[in-house]
C-alpha atoms as a PDB file:
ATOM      1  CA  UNK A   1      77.723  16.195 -50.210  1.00  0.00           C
ATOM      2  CA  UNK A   2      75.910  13.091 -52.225  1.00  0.00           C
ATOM      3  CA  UNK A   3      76.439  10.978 -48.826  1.00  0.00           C
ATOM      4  CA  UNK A   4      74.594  13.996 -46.921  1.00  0.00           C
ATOM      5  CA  UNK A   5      71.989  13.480 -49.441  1.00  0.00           C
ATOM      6  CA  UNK A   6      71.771   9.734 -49.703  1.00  0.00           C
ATOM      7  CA  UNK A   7      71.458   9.794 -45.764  1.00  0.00           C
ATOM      8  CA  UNK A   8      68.676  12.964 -46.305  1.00  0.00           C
ATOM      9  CA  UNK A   9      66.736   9.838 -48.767  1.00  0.00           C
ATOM     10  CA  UNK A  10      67.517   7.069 -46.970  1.00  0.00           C
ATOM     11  CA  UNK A  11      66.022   8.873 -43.399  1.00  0.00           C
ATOM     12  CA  UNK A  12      63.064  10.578 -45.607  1.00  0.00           C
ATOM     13  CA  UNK A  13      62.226   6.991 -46.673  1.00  0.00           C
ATOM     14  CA  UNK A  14      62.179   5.371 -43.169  1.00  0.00           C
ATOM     15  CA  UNK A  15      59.383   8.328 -42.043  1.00  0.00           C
ATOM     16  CA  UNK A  16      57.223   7.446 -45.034  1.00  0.00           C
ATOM     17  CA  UNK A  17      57.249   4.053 -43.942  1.00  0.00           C
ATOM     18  CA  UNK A  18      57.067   4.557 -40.511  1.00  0.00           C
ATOM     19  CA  UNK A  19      54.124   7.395 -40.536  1.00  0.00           C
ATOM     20  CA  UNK A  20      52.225   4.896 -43.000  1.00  0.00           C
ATOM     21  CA  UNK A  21      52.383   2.154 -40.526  1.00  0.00           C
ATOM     22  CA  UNK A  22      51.412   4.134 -37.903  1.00  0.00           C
ATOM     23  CA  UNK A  23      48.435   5.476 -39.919  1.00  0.00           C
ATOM     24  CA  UNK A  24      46.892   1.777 -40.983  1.00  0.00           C
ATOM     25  CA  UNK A  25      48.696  -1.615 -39.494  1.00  0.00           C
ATOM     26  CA  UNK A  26      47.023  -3.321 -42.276  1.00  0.00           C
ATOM     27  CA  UNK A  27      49.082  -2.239 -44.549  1.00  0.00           C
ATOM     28  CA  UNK A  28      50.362  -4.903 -47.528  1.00  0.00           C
ATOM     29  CA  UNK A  29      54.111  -4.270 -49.261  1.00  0.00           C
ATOM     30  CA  UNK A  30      52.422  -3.584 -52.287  1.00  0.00           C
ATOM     31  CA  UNK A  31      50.196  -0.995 -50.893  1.00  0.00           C
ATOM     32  CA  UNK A  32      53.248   0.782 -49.395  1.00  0.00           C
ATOM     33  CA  UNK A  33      54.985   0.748 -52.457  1.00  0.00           C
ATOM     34  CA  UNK A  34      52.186   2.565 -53.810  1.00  0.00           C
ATOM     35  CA  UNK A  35      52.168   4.762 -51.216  1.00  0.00           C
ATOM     36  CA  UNK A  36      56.176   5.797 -51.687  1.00  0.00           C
ATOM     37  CA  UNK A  37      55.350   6.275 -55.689  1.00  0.00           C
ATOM     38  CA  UNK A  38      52.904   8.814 -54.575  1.00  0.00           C
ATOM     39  CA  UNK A  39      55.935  10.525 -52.886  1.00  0.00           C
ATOM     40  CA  UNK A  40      58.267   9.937 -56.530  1.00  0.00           C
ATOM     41  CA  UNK A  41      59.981   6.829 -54.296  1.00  0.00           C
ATOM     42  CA  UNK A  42      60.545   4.163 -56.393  1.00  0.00           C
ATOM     43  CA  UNK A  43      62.093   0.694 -54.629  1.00  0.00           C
ATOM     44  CA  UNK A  44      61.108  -3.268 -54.694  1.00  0.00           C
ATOM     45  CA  UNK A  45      59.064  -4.868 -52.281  1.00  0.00           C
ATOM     46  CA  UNK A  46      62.192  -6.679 -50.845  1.00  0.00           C
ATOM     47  CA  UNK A  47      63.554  -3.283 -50.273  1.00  0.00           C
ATOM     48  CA  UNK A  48      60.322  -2.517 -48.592  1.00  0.00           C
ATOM     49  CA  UNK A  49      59.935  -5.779 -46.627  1.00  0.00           C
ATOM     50  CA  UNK A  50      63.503  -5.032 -45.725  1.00  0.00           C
ATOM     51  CA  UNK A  51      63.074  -1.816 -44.201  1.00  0.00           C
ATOM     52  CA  UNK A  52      59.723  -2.260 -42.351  1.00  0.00           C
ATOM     53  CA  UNK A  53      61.519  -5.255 -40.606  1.00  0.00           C
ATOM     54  CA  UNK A  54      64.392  -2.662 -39.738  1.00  0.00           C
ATOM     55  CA  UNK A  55      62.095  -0.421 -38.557  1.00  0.00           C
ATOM     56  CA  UNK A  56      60.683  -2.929 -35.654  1.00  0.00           C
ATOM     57  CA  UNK A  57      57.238  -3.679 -37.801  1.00  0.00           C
ATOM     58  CA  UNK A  58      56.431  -6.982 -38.206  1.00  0.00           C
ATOM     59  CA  UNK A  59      53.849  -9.149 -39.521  1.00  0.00           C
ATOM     60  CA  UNK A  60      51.576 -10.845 -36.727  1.00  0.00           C
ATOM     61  CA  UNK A  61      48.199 -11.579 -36.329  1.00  0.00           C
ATOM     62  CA  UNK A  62      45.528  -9.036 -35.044  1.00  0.00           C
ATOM     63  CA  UNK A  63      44.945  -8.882 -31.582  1.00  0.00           C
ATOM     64  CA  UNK A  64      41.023  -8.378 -30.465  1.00  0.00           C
ATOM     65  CA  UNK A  65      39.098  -6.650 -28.530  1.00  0.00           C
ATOM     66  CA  UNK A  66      35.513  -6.637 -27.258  1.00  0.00           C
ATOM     67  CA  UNK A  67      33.986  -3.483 -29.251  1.00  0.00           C
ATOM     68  CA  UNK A  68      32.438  -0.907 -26.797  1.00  0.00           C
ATOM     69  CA  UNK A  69      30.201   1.568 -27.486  1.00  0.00           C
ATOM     70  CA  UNK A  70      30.604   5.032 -26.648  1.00  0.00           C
ATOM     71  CA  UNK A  71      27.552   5.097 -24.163  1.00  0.00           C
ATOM     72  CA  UNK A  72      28.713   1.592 -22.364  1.00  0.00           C
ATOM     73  CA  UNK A  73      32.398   3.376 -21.275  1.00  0.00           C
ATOM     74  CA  UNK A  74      31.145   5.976 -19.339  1.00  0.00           C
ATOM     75  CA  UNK A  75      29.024   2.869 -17.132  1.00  0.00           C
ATOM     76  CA  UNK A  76      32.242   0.452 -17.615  1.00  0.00           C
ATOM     77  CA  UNK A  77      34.275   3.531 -16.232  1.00  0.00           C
ATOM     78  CA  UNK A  78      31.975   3.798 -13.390  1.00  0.00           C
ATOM     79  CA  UNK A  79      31.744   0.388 -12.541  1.00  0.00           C
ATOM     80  CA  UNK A  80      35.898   0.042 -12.341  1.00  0.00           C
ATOM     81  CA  UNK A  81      36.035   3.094 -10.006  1.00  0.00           C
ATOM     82  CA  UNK A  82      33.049   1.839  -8.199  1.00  0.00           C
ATOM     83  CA  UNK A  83      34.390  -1.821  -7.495  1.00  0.00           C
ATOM     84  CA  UNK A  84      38.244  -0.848  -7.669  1.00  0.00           C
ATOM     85  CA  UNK A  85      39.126  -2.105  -4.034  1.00  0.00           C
ATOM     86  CA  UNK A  86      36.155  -4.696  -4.047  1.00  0.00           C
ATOM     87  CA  UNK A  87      37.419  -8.515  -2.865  1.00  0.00           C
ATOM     88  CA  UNK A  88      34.175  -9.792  -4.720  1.00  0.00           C
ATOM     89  CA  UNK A  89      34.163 -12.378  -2.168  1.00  0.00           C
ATOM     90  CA  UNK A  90      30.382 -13.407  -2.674  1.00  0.00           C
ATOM     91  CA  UNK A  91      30.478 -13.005  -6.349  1.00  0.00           C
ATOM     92  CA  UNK A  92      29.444 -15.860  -8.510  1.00  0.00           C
ATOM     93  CA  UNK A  93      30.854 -15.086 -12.049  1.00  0.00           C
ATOM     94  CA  UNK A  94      28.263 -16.852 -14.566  1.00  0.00           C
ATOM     95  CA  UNK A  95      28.522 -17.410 -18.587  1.00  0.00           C
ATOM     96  CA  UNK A  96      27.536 -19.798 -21.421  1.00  0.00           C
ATOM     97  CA  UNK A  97      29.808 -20.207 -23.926  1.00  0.00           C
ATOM     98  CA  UNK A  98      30.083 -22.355 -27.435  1.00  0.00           C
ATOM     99  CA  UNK A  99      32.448 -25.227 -27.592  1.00  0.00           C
ATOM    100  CA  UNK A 100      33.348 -27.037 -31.379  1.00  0.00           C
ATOM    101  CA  UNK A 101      35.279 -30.082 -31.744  1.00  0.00           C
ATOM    102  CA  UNK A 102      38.546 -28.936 -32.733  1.00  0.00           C
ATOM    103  CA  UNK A 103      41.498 -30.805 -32.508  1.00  0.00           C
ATOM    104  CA  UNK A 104      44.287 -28.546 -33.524  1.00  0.00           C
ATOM    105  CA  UNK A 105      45.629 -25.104 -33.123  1.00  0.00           C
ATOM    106  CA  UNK A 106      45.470 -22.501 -35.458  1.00  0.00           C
ATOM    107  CA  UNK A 107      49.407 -22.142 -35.739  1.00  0.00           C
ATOM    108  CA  UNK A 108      52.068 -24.381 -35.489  1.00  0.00           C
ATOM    109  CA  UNK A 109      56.106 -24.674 -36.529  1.00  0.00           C
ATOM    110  CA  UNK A 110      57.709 -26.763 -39.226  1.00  0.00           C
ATOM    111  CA  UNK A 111      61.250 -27.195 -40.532  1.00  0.00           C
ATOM    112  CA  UNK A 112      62.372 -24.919 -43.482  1.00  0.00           C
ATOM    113  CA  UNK A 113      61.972 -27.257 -46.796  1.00  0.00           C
ATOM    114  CA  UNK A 114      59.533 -29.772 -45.141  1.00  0.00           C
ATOM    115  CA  UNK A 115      55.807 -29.978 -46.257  1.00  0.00           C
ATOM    116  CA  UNK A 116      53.424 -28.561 -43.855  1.00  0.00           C
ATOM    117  CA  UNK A 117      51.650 -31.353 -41.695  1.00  0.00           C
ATOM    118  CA  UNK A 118      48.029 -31.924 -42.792  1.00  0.00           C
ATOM    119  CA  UNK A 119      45.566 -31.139 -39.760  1.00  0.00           C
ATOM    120  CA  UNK A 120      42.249 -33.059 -40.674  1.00  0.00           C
ATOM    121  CA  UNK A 121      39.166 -30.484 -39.772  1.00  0.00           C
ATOM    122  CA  UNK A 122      35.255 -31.650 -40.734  1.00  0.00           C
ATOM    123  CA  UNK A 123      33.876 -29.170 -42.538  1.00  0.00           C
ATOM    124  CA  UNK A 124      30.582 -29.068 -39.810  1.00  0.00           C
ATOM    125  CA  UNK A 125      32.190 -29.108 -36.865  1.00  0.00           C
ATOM    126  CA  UNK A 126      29.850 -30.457 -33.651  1.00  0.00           C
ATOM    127  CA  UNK A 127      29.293 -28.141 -31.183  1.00  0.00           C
ATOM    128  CA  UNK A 128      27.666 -27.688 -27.716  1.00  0.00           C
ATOM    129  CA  UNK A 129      26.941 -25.308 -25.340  1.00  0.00           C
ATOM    130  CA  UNK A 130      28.101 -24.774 -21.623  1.00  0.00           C
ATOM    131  CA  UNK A 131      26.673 -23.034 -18.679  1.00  0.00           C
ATOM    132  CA  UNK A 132      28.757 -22.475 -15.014  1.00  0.00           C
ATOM    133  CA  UNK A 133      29.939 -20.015 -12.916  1.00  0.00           C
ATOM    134  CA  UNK A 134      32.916 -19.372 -10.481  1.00  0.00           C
ATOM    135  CA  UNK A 135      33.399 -17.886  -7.306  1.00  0.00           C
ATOM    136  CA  UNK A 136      36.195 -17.562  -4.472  1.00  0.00           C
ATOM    137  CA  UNK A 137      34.571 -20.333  -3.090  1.00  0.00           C
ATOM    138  CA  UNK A 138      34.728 -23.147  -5.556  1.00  0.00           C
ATOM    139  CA  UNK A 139      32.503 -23.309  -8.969  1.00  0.00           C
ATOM    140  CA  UNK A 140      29.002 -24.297  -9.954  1.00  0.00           C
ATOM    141  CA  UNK A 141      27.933 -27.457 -11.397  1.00  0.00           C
ATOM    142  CA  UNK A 142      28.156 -27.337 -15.596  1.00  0.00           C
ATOM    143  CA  UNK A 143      25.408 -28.111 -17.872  1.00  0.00           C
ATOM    144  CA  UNK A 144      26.157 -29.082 -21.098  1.00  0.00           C
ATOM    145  CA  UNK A 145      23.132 -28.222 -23.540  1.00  0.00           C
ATOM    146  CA  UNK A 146      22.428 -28.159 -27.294  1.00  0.00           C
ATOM    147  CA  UNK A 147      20.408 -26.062 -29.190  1.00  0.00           C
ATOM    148  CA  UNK A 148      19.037 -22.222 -28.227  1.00  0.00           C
ATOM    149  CA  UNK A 149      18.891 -20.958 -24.867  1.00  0.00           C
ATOM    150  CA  UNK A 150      15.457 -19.031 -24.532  1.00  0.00           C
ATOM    151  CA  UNK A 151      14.685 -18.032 -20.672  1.00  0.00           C
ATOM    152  CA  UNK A 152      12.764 -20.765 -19.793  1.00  0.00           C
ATOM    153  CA  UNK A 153      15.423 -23.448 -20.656  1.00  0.00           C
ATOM    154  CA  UNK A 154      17.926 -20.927 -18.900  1.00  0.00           C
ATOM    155  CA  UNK A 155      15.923 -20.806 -15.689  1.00  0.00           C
ATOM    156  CA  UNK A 156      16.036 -24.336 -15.778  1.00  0.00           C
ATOM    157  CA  UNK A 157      19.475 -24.541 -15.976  1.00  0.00           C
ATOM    158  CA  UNK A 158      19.719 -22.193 -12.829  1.00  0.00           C
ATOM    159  CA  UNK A 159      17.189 -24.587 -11.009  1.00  0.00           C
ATOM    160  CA  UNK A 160      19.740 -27.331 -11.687  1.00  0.00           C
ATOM    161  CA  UNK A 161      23.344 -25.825 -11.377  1.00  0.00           C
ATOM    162  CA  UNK A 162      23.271 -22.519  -9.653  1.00  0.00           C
ATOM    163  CA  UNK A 163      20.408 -23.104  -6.841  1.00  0.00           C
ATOM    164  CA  UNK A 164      22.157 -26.661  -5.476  1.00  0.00           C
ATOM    165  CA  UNK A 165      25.879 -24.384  -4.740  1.00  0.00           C
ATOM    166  CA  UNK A 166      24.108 -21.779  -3.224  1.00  0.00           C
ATOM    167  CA  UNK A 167      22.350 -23.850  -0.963  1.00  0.00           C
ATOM    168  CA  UNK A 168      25.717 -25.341  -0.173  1.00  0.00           C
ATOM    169  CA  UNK A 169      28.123 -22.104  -0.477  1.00  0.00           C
ATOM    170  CA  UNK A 170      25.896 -19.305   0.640  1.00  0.00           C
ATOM    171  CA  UNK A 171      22.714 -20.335   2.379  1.00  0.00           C
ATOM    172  CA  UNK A 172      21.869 -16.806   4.211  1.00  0.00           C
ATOM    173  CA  UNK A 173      19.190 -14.750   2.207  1.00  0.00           C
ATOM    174  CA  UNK A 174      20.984 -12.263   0.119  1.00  0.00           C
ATOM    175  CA  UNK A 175      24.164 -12.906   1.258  1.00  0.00           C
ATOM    176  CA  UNK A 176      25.294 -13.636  -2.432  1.00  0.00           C
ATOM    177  CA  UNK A 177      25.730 -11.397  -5.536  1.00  0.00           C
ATOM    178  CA  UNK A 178      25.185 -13.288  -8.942  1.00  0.00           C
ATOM    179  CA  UNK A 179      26.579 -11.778 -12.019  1.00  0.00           C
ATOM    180  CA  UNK A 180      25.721 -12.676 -15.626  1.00  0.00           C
ATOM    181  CA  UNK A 181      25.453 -10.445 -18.791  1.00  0.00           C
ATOM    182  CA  UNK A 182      23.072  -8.405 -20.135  1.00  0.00           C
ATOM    183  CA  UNK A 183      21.801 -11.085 -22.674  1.00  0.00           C
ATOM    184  CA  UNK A 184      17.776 -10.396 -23.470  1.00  0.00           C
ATOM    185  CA  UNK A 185      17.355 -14.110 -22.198  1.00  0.00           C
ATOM    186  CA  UNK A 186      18.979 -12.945 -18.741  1.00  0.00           C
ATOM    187  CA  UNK A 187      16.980  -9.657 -18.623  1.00  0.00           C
ATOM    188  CA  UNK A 188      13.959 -10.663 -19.726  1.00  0.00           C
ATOM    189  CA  UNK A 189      10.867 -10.384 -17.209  1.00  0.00           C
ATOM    190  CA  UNK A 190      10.551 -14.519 -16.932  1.00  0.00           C
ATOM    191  CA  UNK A 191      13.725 -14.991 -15.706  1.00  0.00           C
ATOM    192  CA  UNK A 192      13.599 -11.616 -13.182  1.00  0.00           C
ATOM    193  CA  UNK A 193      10.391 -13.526 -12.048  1.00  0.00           C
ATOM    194  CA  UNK A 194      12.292 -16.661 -11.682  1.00  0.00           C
ATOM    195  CA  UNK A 195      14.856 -14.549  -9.936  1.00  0.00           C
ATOM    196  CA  UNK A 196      12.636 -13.340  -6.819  1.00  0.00           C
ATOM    197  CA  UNK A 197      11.046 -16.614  -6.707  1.00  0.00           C
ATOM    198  CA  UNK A 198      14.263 -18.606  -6.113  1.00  0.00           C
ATOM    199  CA  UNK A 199      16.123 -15.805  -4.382  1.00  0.00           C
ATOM    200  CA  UNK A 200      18.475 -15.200  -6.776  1.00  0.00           C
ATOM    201  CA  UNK A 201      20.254 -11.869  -5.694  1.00  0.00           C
ATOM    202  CA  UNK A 202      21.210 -10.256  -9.494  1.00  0.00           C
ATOM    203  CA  UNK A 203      24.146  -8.206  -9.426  1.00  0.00           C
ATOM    204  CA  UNK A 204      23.960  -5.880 -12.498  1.00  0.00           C
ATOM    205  CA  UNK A 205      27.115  -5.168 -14.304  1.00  0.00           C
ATOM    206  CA  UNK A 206      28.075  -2.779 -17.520  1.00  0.00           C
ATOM    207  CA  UNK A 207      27.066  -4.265 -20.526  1.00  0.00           C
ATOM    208  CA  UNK A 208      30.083  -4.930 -23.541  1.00  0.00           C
ATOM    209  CA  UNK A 209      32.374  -6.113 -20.494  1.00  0.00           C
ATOM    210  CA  UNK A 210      33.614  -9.683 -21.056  1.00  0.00           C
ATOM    211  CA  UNK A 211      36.943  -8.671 -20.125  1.00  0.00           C
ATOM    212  CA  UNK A 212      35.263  -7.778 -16.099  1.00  0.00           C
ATOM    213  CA  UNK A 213      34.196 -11.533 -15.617  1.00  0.00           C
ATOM    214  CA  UNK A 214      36.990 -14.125 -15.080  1.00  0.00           C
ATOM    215  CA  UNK A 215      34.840 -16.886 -16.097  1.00  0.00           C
ATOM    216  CA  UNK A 216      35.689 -15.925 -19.803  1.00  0.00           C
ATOM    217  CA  UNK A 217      40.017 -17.016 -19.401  1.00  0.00           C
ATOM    218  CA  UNK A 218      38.745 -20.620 -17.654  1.00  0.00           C
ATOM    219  CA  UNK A 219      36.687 -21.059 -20.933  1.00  0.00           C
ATOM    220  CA  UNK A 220      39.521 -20.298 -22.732  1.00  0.00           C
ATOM    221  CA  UNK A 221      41.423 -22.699 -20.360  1.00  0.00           C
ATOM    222  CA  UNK A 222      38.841 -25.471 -21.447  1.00  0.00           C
ATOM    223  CA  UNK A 223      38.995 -24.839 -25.068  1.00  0.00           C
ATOM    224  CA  UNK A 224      42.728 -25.266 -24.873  1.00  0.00           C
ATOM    225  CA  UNK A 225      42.703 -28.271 -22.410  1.00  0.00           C
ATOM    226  CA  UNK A 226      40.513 -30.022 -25.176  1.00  0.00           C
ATOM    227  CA  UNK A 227      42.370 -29.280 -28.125  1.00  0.00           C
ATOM    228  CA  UNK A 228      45.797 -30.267 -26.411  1.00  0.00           C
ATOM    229  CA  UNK A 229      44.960 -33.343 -24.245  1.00  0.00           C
ATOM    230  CA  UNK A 230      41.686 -34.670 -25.487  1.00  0.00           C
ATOM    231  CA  UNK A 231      41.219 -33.957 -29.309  1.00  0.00           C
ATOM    232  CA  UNK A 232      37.981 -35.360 -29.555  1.00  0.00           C
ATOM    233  CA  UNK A 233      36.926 -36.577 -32.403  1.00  0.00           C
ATOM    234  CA  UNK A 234      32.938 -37.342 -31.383  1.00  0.00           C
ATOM    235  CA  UNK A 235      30.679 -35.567 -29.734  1.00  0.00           C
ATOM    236  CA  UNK A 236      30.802 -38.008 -26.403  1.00  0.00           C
ATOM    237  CA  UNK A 237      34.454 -37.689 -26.313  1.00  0.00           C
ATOM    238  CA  UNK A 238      33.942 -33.521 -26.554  1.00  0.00           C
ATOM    239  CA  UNK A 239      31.442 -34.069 -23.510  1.00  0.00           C
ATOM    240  CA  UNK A 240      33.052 -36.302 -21.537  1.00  0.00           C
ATOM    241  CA  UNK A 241      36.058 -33.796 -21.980  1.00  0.00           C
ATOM    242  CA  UNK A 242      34.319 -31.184 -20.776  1.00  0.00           C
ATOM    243  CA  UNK A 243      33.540 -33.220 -17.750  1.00  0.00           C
ATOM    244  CA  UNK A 244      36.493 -34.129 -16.833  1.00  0.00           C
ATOM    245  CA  UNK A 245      38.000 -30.721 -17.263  1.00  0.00           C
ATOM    246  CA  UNK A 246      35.591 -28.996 -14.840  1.00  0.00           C
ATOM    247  CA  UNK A 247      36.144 -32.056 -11.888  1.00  0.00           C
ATOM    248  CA  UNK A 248      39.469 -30.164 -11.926  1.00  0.00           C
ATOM    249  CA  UNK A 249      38.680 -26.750 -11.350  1.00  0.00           C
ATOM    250  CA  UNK A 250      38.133 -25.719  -7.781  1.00  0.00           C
ATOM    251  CA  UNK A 251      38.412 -22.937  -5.483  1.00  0.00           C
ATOM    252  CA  UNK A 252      42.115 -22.090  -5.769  1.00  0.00           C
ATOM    253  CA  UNK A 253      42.017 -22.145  -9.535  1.00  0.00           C
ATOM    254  CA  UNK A 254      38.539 -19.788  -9.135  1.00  0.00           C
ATOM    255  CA  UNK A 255      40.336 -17.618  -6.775  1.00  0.00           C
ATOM    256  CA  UNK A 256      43.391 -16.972  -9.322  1.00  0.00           C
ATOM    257  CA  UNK A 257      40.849 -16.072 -12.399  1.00  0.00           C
ATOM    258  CA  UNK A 258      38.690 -13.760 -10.171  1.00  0.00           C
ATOM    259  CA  UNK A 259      42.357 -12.138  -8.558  1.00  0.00           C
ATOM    260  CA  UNK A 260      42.945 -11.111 -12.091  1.00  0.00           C
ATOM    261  CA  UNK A 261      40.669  -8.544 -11.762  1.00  0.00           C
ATOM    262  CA  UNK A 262      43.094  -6.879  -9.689  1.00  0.00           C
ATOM    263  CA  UNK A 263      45.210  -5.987 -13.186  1.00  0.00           C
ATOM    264  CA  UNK A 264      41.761  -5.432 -15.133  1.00  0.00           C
ATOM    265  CA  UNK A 265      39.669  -2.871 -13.160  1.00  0.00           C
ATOM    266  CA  UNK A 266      42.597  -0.442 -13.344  1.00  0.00           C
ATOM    267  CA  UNK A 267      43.402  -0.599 -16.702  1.00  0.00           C
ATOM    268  CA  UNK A 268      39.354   0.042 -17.631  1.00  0.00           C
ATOM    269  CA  UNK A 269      40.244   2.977 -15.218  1.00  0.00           C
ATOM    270  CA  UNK A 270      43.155   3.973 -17.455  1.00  0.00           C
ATOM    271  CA  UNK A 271      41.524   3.312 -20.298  1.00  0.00           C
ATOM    272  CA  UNK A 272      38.705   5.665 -20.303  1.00  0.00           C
ATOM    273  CA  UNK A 273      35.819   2.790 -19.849  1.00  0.00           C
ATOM    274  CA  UNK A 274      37.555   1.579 -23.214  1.00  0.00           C
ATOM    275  CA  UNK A 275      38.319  -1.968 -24.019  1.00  0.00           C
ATOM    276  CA  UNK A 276      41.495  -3.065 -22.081  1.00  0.00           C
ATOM    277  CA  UNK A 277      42.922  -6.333 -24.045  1.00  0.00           C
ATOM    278  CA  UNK A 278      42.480  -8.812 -21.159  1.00  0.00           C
END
């Protein structure tokens, strides 16, 4: 009878744990023990700690996701069903994106009872911009900029990096689609001017959809590339990094980023228009 009952506890406990966990993620040791003294449950964080690792929970870091509003799913949602068999095979992916000089990772490993390894970090970091864009055949030029993008400097940086591949890649009128977000500086009435001038063929897209442009994992190729092989510690060495990273991309490594749409679309299908992880 007291074993039926210390089994009655012990499974009463786990459920409190469990439901609690479910209910916030976030959820410290101490704040669960508060929770189980609510409930007349009285144990020690290391019982707690314990427990929660018996239970499958453990302790990692939060995974991200763009934040959608409830108006942009329903247009994300169209979009997926819209394009879900789409090859995108004239599609030039754009985006600008920030790069620091950062030299290490945020995590690393180290042997139980040794000191942690110092990672030296300036408390200002340098930073530039980037501007390119991808498509199944080949990528852009990249321009490497400081300072704010306004529409004028971004038209600019169309004269100079998108207008020279499409003369190369798609010469016919029209015969290309050019996607890029729905920044102010993108939509704004100089740039659509710019746009029919230049014959720049705008493909709109869903706005709060980073993970629908491919561009977005080859920056996060880049960022990686630098902090692994180059760890620059000046702002030439971040440039000329940056350089020599983008002489290697080319058409196969566009083609896999863009292909990865494939797993994307249908999961902002499944997902309601929501955010999908990727």
């Amino acid at each position: 009878m007291v074993a039926k009952r210390l089994c009655k506890t012990a499974n009463y406990f786990f459920k409190v744990i469990d439901t609690a966990m479910r209910e916030d993620d976030e959820l410290t040791a101490t704040q669960l023990q508060s929770k189980l003294a609510a409930k007349e449950i009285y144990v020690s964080l290391t019982t707690i700690l314990r427990n929660r690792q018996q239970l499958g929970w453990v302790y990692r870091g939060s995974a991200y996701c763009q934040l959608i509003r409830n108006e942009n799913k329903q247009k994300r949602l169209e979009w997926a069903r819209a394009n879900l068999h789409e090859t995108f095979d004239n599609v030039i992916w754009s985006d600008e994106s920030s790069i620091q000089l950062d030299t290490h990772r945020r995590f690393c490993c180290r042997k139980e009872g040794e000191k942690p390894r110092p990672k030296p970090r300036p408390k200002h970091p340098i930073k530039v911009h980037v501007w390119a864009g991808i498509s199944k055949k080949g990528p852009t030029g990249i321009c490497i900029f400081e300072g704010v993008m306004d529409a004028p400097l971004y038209c600019e940086i169309l004269q100079r990096t998108l207008l020279p591949f499409l003369g190369r890649k798609f010469p016919e009128p029209n015969c290309h689609r050019f996607m890029q977000d729905n920044d102010p500086k993108h939509t704004s009435r100089h740039a659509q001017k710019f746009y029919e001038e230049v014959g720049i063929n705008w493909w709109r897209t869903p706005p709060e959809s980073p993970d629908m442009n491919p561009i977005e994992n080859l920056w996060h190729e880049l960022k990686e590339y630098l902090r692994r092989e180059i760890k620059p510690k000046t702002k030439q060495e971040l440039i000329d990094g940056i350089a020599t990273f983008w002489g290697t991309v080319d058409a196969h490594k566009c083609c896999k980023y863009i292909g990865h749409l494939r797993k994307v679309i249908p999961k902002v299908i499944e997902m309601g228009g929501g955010a999908t992880g990727y």
